[in-house]
PDB file of N, CA and C in Angstrom:
ATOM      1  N   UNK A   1      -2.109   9.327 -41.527  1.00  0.00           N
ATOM      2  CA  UNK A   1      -1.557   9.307 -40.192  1.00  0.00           C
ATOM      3  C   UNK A   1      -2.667   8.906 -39.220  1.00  0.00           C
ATOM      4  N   UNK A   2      -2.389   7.900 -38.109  1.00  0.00           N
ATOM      5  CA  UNK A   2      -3.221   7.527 -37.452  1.00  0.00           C
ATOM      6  C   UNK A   2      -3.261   8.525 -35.953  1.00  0.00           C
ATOM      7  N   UNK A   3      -4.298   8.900 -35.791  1.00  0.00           N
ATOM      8  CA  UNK A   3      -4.875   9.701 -35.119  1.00  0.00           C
ATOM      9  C   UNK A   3      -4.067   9.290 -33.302  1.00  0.00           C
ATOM     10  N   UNK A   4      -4.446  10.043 -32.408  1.00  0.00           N
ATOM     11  CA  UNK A   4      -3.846   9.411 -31.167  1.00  0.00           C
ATOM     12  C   UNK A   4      -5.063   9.690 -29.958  1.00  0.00           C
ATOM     13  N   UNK A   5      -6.192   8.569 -30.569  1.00  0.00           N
ATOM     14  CA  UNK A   5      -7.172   8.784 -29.221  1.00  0.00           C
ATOM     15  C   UNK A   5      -7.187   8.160 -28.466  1.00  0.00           C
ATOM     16  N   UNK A   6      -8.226   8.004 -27.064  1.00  0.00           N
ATOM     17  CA  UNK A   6      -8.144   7.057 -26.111  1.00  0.00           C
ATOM     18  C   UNK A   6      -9.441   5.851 -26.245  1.00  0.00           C
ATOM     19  N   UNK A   7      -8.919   5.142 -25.976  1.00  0.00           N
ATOM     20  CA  UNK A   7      -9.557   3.155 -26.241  1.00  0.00           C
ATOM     21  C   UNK A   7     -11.065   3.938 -25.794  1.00  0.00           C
ATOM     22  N   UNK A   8     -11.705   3.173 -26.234  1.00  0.00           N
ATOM     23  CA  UNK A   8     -13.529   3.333 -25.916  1.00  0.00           C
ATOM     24  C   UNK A   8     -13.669   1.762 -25.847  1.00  0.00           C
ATOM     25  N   UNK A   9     -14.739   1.663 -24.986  1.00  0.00           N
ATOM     26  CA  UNK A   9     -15.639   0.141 -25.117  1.00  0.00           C
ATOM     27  C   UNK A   9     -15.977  -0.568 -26.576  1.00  0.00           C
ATOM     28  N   UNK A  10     -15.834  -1.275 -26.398  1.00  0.00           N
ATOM     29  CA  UNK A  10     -16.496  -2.556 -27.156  1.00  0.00           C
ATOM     30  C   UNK A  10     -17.823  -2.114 -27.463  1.00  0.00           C
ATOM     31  N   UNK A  11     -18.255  -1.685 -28.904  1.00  0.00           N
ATOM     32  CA  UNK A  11     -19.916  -1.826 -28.772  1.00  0.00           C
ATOM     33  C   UNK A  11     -20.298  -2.807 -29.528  1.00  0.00           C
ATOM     34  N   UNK A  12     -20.231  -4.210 -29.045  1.00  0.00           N
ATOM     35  CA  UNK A  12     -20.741  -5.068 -29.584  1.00  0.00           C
ATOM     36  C   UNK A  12     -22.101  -5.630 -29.012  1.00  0.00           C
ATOM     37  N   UNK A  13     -21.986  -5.203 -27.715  1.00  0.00           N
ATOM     38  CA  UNK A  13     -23.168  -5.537 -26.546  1.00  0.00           C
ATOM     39  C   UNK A  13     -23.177  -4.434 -25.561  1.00  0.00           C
ATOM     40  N   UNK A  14     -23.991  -3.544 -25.515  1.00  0.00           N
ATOM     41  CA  UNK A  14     -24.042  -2.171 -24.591  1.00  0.00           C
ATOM     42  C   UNK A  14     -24.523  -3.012 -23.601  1.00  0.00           C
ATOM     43  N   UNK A  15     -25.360  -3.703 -23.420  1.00  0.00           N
ATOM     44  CA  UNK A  15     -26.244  -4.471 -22.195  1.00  0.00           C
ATOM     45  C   UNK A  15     -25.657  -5.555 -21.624  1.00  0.00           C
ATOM     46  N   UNK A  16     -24.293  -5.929 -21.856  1.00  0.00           N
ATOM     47  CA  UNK A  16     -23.499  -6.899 -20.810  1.00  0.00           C
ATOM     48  C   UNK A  16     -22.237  -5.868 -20.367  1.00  0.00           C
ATOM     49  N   UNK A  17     -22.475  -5.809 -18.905  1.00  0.00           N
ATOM     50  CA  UNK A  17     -21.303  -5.179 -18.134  1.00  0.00           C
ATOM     51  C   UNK A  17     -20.507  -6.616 -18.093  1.00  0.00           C
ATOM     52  N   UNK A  18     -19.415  -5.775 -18.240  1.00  0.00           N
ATOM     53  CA  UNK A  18     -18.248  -6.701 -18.158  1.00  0.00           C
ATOM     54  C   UNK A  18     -17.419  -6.674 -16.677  1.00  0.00           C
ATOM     55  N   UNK A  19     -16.870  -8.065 -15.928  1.00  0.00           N
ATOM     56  CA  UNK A  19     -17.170  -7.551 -14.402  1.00  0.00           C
ATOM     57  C   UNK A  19     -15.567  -6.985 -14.378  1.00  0.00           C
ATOM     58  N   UNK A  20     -15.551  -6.175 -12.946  1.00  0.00           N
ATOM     59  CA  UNK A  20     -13.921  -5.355 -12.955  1.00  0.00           C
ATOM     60  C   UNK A  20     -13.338  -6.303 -11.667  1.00  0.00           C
ATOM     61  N   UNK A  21     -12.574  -6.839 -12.035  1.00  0.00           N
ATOM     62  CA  UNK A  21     -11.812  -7.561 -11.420  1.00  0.00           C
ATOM     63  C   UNK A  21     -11.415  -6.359 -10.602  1.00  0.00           C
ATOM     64  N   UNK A  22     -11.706  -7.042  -8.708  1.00  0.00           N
ATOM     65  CA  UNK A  22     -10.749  -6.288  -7.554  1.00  0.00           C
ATOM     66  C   UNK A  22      -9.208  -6.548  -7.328  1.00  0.00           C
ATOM     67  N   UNK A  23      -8.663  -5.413  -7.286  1.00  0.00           N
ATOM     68  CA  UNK A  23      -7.258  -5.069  -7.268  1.00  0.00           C
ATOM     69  C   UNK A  23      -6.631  -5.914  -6.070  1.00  0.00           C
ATOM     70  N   UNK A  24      -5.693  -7.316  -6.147  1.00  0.00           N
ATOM     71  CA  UNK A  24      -4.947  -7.801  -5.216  1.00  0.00           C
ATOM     72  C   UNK A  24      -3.824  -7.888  -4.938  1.00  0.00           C
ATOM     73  N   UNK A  25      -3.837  -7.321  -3.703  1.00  0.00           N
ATOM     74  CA  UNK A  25      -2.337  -6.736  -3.078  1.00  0.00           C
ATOM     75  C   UNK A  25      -1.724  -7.703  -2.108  1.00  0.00           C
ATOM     76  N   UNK A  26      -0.448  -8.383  -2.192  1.00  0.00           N
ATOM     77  CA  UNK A  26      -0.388  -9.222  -1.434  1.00  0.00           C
ATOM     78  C   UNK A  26      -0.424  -8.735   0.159  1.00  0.00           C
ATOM     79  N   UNK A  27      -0.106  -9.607   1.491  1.00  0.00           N
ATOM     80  CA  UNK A  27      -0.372  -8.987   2.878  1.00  0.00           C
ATOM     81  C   UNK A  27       0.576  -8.209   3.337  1.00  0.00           C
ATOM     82  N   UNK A  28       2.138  -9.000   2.756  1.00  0.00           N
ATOM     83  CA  UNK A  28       3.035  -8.458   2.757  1.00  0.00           C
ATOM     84  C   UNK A  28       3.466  -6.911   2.186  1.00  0.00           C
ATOM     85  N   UNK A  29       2.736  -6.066   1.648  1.00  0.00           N
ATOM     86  CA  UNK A  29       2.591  -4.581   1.482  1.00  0.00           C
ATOM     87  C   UNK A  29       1.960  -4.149   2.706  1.00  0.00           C
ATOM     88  N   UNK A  30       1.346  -4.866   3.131  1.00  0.00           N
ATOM     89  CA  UNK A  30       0.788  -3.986   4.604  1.00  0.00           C
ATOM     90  C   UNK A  30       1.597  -3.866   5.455  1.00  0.00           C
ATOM     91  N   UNK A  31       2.133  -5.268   5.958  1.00  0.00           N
ATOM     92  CA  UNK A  31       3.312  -5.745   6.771  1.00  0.00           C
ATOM     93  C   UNK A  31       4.310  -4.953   7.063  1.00  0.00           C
ATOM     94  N   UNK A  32       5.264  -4.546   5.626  1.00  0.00           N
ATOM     95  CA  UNK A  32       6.214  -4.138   6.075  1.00  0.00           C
ATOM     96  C   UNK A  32       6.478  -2.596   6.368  1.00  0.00           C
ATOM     97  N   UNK A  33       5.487  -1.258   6.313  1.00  0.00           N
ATOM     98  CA  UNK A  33       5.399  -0.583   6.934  1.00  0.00           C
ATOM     99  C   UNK A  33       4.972  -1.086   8.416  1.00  0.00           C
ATOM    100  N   UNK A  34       4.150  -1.901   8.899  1.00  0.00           N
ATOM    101  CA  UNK A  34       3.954  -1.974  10.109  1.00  0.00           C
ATOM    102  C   UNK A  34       5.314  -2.584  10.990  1.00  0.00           C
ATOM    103  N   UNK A  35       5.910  -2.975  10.357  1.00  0.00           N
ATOM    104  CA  UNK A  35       7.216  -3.531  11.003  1.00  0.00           C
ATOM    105  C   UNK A  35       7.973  -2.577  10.537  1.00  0.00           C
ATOM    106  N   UNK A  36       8.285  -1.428  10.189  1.00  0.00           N
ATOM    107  CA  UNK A  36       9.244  -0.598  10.358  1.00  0.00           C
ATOM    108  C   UNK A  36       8.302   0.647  11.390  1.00  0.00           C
ATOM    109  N   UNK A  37       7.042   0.603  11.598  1.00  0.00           N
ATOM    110  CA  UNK A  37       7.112   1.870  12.542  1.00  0.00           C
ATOM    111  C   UNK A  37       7.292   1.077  13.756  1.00  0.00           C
ATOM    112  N   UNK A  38       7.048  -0.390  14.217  1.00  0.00           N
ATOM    113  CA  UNK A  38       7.503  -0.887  15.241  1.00  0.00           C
ATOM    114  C   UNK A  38       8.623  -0.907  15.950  1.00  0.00           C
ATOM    115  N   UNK A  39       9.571  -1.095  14.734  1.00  0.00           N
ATOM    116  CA  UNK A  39      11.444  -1.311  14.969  1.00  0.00           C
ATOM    117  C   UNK A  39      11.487   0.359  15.423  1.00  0.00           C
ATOM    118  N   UNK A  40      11.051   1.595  14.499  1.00  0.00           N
ATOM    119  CA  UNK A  40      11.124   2.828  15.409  1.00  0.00           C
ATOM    120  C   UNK A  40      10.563   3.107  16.387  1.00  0.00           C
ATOM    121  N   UNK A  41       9.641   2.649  16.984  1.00  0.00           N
ATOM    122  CA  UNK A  41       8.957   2.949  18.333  1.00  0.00           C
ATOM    123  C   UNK A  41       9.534   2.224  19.506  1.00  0.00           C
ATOM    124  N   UNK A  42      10.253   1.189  19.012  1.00  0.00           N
ATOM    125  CA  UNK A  42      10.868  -0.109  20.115  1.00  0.00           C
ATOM    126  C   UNK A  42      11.948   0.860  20.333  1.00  0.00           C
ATOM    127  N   UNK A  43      13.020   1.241  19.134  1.00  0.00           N
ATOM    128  CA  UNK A  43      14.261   1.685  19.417  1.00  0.00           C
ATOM    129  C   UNK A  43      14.183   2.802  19.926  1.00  0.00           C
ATOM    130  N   UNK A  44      12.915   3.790  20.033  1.00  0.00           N
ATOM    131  CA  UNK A  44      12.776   4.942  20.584  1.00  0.00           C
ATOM    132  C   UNK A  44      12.708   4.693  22.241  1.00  0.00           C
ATOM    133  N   UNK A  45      11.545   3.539  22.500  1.00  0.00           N
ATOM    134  CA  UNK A  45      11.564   3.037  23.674  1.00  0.00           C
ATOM    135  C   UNK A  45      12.658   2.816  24.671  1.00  0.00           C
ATOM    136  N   UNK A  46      13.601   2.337  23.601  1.00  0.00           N
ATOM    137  CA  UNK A  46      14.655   1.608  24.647  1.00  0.00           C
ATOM    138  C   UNK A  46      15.745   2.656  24.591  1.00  0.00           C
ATOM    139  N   UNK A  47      15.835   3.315  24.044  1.00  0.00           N
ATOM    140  CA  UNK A  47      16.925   4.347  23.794  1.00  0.00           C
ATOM    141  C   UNK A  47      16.517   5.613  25.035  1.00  0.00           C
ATOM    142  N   UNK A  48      15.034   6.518  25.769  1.00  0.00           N
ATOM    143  CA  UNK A  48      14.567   6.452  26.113  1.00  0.00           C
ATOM    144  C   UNK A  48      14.957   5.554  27.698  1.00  0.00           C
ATOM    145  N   UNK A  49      14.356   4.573  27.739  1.00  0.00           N
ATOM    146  CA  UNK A  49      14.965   3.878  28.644  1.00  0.00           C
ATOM    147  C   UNK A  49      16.216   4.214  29.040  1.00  0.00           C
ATOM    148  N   UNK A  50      16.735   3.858  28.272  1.00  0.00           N
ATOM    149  CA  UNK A  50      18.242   3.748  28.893  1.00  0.00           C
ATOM    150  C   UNK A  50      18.717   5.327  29.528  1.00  0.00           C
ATOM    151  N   UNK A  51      18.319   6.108  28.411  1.00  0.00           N
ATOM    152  CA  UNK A  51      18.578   7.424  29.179  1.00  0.00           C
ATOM    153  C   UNK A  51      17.860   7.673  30.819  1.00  0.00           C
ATOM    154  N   UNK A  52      16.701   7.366  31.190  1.00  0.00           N
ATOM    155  CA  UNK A  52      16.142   7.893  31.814  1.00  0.00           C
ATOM    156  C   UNK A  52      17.240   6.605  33.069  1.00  0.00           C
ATOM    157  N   UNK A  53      17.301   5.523  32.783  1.00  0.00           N
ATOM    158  CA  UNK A  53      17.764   5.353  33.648  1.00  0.00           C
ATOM    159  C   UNK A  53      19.694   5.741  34.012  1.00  0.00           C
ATOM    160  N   UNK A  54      19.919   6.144  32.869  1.00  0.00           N
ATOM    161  CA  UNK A  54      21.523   6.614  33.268  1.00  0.00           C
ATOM    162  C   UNK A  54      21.604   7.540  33.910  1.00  0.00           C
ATOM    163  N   UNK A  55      19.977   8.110  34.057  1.00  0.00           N
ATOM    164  CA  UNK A  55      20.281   9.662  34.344  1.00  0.00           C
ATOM    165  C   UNK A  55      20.137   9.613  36.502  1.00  0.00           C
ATOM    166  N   UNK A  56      19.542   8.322  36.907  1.00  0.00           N
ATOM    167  CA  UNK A  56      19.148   8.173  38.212  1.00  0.00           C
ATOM    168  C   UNK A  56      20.510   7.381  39.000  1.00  0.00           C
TER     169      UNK A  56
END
């Protein structure tokens, strides 16, 4: 029965680091939280608005 461990390095060469590719996230993950707290702060705005002025 084969055992159930976790992967280890390569020891074929201890003395070459191998490089770690940086993690890319497209822009659009940033984006679309920033465009939904906008759409709530606008609609808070104007909703807001409107009250304050129905109320004069």
């Amino acid at each position: 029965m084969e055992s159930n461990l976790p992967a280890t390095r390569d020891a074929t060469d201890p003395e070459v680091e191998r490089p770690t590719l940086a993690p890319s996230r497209p822009l659009t993950v940033a984006l679309l939280p920033l465009a939904l707290a906008t759409f709530v702060i606008l609609a808070l705005t104007i909703a807001v608005w409107t009250f304050l002025a129905a109320a004069t």
